[in-house]
N, C-alpha and C. Protein backbone atom coordinates (compact mmCIF):
# COMPACT_ATOMS: atom_id res chain seq x y z
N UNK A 1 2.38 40.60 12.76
CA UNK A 1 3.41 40.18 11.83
C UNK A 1 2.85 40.29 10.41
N UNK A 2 3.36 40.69 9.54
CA UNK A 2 3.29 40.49 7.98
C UNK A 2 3.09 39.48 7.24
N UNK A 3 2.40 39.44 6.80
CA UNK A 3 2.20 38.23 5.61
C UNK A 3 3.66 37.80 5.06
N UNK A 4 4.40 38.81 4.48
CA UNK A 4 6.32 38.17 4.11
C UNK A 4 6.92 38.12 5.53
N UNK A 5 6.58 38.14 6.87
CA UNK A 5 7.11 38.11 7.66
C UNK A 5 6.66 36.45 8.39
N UNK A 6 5.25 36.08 8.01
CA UNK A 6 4.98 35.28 8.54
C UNK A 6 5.65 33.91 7.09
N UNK A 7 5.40 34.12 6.15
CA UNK A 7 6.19 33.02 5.40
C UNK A 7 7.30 32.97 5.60
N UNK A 8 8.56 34.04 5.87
CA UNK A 8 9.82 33.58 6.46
C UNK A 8 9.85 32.96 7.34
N UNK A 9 9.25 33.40 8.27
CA UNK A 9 9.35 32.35 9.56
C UNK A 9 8.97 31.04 9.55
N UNK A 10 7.72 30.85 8.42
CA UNK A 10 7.37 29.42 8.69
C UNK A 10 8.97 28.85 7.70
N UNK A 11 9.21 29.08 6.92
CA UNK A 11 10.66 28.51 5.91
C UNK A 11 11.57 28.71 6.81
N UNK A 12 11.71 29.09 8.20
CA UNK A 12 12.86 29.38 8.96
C UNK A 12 12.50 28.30 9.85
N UNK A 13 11.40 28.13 10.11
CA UNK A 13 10.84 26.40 11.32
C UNK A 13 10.85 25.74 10.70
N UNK A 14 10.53 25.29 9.24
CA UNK A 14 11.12 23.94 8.30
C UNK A 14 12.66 23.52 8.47
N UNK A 15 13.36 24.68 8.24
CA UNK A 15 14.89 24.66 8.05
C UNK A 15 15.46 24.05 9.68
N UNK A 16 14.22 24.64 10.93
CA UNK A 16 15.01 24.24 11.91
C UNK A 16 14.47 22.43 12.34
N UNK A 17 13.34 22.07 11.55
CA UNK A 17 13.15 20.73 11.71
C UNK A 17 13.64 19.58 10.59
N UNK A 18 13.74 20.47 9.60
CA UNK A 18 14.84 19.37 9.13
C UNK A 18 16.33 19.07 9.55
N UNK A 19 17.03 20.24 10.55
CA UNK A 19 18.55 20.16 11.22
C UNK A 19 17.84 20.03 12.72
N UNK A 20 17.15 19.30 13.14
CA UNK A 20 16.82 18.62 14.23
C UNK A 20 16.93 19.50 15.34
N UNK A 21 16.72 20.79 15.14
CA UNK A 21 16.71 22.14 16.21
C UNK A 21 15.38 22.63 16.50
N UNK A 22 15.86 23.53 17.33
CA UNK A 22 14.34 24.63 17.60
C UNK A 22 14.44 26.30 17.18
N UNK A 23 14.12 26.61 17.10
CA UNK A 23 14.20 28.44 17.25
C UNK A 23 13.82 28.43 18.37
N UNK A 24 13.95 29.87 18.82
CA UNK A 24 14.22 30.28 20.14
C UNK A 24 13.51 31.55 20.28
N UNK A 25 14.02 32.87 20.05
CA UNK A 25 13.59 34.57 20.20
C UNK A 25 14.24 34.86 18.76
N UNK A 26 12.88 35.65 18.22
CA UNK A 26 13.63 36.40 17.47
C UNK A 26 14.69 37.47 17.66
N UNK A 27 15.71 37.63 17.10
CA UNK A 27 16.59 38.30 17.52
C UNK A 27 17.46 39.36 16.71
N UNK A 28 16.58 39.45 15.14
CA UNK A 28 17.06 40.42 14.26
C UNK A 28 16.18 40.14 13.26
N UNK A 29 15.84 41.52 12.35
CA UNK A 29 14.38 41.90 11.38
C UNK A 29 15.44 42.87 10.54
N UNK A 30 15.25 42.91 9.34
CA UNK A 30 14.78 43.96 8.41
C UNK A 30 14.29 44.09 7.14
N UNK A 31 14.91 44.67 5.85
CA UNK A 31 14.60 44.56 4.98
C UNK A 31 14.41 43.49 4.13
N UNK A 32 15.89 42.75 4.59
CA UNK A 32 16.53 41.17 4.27
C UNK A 32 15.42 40.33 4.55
N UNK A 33 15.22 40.14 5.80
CA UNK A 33 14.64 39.35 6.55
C UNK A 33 14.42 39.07 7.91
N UNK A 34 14.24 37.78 8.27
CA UNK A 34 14.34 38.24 9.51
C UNK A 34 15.42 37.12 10.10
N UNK A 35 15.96 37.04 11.46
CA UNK A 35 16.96 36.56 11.87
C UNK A 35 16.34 35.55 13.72
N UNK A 36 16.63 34.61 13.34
CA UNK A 36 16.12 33.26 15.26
C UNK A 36 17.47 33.22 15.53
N UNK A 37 17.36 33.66 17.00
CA UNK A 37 18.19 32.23 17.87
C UNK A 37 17.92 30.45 17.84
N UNK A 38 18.40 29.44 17.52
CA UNK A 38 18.42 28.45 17.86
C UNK A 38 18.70 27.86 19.21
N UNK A 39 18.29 27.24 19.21
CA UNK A 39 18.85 26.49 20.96
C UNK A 39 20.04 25.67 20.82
N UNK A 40 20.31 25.50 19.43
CA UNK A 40 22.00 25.39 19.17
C UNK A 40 22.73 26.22 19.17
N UNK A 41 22.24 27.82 19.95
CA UNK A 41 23.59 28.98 20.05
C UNK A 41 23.64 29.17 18.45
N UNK A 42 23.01 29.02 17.79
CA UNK A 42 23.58 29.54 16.30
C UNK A 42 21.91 30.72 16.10
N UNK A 43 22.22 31.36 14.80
CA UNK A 43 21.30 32.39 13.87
C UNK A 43 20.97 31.95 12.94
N UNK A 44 19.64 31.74 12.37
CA UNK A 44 19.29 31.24 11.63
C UNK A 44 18.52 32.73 10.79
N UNK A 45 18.90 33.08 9.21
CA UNK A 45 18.32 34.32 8.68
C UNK A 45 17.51 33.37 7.28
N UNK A 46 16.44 34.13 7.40
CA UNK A 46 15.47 33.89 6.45
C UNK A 46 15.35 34.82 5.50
N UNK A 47 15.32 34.67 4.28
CA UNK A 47 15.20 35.68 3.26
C UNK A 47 14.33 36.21 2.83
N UNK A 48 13.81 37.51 2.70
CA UNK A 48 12.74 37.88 1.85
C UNK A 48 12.51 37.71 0.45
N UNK A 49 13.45 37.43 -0.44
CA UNK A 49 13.86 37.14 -1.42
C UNK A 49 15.16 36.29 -1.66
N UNK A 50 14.71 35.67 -2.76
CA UNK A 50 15.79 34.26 -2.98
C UNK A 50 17.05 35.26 -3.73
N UNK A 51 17.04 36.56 -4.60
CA UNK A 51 18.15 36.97 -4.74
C UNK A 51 18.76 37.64 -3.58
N UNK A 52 18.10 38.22 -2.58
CA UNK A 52 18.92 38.65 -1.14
C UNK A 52 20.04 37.19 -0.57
N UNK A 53 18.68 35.90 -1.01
CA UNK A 53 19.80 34.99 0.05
C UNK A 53 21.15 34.34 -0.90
N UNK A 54 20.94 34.43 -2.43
CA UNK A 54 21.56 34.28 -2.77
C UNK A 54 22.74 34.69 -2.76
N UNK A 55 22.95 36.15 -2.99
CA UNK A 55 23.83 37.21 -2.62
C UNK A 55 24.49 37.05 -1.64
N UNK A 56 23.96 36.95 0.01
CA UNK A 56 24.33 36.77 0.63
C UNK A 56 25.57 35.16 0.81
N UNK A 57 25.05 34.39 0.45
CA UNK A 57 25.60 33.31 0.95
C UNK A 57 26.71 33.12 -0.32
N UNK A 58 26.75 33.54 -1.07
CA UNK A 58 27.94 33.92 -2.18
C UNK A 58 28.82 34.74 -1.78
N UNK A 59 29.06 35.69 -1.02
CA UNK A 59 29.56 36.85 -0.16
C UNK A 59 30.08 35.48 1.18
N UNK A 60 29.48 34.90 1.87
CA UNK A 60 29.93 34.41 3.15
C UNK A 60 31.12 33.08 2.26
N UNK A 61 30.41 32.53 0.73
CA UNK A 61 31.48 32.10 -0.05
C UNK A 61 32.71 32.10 0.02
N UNK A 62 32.26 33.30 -0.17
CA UNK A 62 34.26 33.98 -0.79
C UNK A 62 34.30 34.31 0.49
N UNK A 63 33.80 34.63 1.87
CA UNK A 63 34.83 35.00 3.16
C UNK A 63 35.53 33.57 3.34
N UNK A 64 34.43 32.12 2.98
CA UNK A 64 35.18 31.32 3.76
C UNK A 64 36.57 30.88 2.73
N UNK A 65 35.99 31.49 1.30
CA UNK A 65 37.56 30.63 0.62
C UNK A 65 38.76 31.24 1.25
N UNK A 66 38.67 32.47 1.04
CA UNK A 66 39.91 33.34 1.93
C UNK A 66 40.01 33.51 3.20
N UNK A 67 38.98 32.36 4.24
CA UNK A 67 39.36 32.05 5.73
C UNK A 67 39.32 33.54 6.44
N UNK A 68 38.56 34.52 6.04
CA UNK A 68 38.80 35.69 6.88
C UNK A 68 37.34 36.03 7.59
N UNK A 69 37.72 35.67 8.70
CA UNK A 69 36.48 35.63 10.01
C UNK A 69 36.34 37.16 10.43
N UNK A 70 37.82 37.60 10.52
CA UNK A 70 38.17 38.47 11.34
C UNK A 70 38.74 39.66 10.37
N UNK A 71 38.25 40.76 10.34
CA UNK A 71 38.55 41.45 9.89
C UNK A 71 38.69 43.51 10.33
N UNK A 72 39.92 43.73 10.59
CA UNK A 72 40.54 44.99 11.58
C UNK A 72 39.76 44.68 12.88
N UNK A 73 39.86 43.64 13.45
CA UNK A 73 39.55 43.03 14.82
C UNK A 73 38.10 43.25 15.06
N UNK A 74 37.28 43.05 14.13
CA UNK A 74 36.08 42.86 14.04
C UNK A 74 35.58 41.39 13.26
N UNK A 75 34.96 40.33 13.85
CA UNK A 75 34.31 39.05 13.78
C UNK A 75 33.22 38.99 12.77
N UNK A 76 33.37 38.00 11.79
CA UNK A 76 32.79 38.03 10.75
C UNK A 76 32.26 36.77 10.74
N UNK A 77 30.65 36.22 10.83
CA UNK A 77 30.07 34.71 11.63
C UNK A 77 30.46 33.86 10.60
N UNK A 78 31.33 32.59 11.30
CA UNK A 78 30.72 31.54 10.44
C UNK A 78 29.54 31.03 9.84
N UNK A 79 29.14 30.23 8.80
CA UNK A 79 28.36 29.70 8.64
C UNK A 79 28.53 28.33 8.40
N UNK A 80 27.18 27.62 9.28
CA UNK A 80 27.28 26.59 9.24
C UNK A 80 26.31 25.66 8.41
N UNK A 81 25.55 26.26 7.78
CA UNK A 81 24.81 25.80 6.71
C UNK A 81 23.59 26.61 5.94
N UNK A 82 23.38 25.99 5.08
CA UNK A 82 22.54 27.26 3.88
C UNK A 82 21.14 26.26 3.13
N UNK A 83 20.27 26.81 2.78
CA UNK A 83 19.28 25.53 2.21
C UNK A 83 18.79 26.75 0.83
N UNK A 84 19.01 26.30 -0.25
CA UNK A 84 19.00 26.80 -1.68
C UNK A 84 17.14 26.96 -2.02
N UNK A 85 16.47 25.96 -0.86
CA UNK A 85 14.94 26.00 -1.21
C UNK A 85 14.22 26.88 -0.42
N UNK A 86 14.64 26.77 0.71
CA UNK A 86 14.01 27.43 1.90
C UNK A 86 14.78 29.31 2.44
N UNK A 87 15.86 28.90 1.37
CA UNK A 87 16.46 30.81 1.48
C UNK A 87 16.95 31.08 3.12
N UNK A 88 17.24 30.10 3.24
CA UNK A 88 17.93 30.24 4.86
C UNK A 88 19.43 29.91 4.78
N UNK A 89 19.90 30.73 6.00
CA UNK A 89 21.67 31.02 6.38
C UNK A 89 21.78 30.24 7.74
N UNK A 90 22.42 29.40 8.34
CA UNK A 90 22.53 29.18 9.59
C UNK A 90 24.34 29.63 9.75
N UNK A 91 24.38 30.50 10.94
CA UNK A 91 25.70 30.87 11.04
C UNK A 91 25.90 30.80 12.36
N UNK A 92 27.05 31.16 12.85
CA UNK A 92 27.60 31.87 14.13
C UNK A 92 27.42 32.78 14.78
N UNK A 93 26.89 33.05 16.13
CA UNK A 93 25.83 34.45 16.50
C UNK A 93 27.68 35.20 17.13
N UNK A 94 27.82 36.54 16.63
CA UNK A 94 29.35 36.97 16.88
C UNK A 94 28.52 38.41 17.82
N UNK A 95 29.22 38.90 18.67
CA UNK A 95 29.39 39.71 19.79
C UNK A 95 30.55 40.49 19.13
N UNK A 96 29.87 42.16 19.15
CA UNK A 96 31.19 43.29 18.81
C UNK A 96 32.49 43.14 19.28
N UNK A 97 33.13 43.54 18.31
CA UNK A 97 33.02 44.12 17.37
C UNK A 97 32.62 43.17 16.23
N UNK A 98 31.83 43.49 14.84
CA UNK A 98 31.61 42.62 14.48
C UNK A 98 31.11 43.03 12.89
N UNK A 99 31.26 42.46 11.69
CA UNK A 99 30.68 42.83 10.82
C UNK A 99 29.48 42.03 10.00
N UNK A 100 28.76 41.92 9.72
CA UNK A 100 27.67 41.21 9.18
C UNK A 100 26.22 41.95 8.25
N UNK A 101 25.52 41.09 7.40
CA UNK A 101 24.56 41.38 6.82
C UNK A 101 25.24 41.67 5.27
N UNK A 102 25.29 40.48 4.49
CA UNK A 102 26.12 40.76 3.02
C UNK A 102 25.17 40.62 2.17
N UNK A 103 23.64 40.98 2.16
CA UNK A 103 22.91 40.44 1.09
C UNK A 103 22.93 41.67 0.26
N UNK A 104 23.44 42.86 0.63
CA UNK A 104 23.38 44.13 -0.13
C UNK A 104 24.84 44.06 -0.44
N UNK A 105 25.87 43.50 -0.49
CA UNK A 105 26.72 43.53 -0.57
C UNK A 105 27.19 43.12 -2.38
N UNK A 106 28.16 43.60 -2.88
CA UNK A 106 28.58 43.27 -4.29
C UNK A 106 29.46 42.43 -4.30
N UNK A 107 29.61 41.53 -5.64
CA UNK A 107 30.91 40.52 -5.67
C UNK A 107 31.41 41.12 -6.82
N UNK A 108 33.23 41.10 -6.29
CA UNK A 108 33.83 41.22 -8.14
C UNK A 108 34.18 42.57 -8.40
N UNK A 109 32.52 43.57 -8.17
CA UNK A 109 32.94 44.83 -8.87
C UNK A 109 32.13 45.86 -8.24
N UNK A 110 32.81 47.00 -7.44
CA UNK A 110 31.77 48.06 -6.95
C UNK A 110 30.57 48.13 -7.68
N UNK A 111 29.83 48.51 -6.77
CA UNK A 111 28.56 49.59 -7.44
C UNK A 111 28.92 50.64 -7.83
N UNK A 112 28.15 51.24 -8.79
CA UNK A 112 28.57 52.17 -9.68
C UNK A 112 27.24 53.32 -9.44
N UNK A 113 28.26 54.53 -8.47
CA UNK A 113 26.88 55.40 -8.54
C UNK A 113 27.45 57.09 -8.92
N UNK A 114 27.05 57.45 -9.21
CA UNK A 114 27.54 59.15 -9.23
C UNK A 114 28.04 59.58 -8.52
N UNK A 115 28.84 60.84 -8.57
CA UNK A 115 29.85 60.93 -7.55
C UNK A 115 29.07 62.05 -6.54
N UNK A 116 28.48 62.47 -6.92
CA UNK A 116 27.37 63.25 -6.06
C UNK A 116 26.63 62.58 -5.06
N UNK A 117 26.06 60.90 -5.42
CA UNK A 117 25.09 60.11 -4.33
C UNK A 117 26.81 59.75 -3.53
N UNK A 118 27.57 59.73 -4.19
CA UNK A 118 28.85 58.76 -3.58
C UNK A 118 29.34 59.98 -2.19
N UNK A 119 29.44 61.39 -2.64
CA UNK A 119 29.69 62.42 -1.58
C UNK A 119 28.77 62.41 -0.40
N UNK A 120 27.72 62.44 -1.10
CA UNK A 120 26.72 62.46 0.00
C UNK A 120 26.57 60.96 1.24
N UNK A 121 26.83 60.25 0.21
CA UNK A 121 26.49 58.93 1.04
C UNK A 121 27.96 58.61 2.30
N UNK A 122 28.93 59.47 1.77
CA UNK A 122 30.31 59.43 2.77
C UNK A 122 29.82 60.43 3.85
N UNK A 123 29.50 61.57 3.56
CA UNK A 123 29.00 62.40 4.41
C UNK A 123 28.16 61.50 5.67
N UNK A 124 26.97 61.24 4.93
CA UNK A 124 26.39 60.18 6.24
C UNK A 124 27.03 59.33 6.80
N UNK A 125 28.16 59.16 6.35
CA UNK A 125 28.67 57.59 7.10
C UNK A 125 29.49 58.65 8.01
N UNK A 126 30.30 59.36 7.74
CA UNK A 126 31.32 60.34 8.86
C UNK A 126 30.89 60.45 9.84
N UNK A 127 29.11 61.10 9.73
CA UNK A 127 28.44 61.52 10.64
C UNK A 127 27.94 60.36 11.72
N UNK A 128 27.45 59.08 10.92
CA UNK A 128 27.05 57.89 11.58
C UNK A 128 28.47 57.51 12.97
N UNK A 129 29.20 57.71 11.89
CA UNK A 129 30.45 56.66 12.20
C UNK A 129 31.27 57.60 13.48
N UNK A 130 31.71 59.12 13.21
CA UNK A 130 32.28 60.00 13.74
C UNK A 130 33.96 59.42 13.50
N UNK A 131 34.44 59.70 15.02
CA UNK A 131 36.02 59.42 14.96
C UNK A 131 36.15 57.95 14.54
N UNK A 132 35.40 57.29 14.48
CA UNK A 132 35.14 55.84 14.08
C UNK A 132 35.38 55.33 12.17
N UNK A 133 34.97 56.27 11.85
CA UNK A 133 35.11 56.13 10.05
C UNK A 133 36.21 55.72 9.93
N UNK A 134 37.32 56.32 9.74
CA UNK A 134 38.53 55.91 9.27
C UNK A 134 38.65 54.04 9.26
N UNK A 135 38.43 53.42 10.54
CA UNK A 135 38.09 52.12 10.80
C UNK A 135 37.65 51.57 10.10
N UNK A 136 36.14 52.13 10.04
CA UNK A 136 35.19 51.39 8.64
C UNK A 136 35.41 51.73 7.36
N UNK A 137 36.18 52.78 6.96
CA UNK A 137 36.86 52.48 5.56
C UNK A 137 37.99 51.16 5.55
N UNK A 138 38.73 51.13 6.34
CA UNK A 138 39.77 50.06 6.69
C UNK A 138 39.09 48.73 6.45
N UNK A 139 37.68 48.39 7.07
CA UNK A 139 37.06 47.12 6.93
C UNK A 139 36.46 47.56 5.38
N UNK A 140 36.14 48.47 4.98
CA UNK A 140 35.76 48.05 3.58
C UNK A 140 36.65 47.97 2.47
N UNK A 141 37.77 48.45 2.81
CA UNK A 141 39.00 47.96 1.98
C UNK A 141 39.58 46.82 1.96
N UNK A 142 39.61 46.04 3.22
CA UNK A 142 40.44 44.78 3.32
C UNK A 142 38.93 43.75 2.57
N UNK A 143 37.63 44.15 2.53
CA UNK A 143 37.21 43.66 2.54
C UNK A 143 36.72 43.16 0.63
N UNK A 144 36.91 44.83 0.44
CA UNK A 144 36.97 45.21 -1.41
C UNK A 144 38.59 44.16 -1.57
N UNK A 145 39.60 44.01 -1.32
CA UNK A 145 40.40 43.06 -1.48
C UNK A 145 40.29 41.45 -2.11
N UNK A 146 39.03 40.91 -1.76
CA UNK A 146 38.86 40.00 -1.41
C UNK A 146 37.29 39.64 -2.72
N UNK A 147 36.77 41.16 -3.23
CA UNK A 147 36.22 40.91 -4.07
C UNK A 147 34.70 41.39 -3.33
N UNK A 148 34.60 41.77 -2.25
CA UNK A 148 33.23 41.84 -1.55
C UNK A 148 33.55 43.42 -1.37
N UNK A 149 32.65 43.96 -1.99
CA UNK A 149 32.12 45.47 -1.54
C UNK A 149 30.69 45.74 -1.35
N UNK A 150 31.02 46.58 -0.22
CA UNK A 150 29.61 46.66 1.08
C UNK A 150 28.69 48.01 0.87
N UNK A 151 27.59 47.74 0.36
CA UNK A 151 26.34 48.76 0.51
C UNK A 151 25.82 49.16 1.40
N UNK A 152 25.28 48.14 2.22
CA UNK A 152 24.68 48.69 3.38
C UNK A 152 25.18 48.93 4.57
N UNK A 153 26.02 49.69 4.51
CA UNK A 153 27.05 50.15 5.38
C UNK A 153 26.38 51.46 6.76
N UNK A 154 26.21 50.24 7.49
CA UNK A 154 25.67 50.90 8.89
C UNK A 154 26.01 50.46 10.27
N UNK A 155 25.70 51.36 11.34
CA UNK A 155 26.12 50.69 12.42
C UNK A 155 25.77 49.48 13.12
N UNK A 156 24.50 48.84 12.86
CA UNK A 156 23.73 47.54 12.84
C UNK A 156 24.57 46.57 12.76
N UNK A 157 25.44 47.20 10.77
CA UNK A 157 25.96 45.57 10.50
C UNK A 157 27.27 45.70 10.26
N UNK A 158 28.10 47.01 10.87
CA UNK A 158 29.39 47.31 11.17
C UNK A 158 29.74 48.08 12.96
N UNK A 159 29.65 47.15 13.63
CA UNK A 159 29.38 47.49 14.87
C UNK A 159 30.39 47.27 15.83
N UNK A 160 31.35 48.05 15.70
CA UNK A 160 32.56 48.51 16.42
C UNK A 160 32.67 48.41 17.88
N UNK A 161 31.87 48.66 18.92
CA UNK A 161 31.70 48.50 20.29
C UNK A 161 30.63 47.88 20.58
């Protein structure tokens, strides 16, 4: 394990002994961070950075003001609590279809990139996505609606079947 891998985790076993839980298996890693099962059935994500968790939990914000869990019949986790010191998310572990991972995500106002990275970067998603795209434009529209537009747009954290 990593030195930033091993300080998340220990800020992810604080977070689970101050809410009177345990972790369990890890059960999701990446750039963000990394992600426990609890033995309360919930996910607990640790941040690599306090602006990732910030981001993030500003994004799960605005899903809960506008109550939208569910979006083109894909499940979007509750959360059930957040700690501002320790850079942790505790949410709802959701089963596909399903959308998740908002720390790359924008509030308010697209990212702004050239229309050349913007061609190319559709290209990969067609290819990722196949007969499936059309869908995931659909979730990133209802979702740009609402003020949240999605960067890291992959099959990981847009996961259709």
């Amino acid at each position: 394990m990593f030195e930033w891998q091993e300080e998340i985790r220990g800020r992810i076993e604080q977070y689970y002994r101050d809410h009177d839980n345990n972790i369990a298996d890890q059960i999701g890693f990446g750039y963000d961070g990394l992600v426990f099962e609890t033995t309360a059935d919930t996910a607990i994500k640790g941040f690599k950075h306090e602006q990732l968790y910030r981001n993030e939990r500003d994004v799960y914000a605005r899903i809960d003001e506008y109550d939208l869990y569910e979006v083109r019949g894909c499940r979007i986790p509750h959360v059930f609590g957040t700690d501002d010191e320790l850079w942790c998310i505790e949410m709802e572990i959701v089963s596909p279809p399903f959308v998740l991972d908002f720390a790359g995500a924008y509030l308010n106002f697209p990212p702004e990139y050239p229309d050349d990275v913007m061609e190319t970067w559709r290209a990969e998603k067609r290819e990722q996505y196949e007969d499936d795209w059309p869908w995931v434009q659909e979730i990133m529209s209802d979702l740009a609606s609402i003020g949240v537009y999605l960067a890291d747009v992959k099959p990981g954290n847009i996961t259709l079947r």
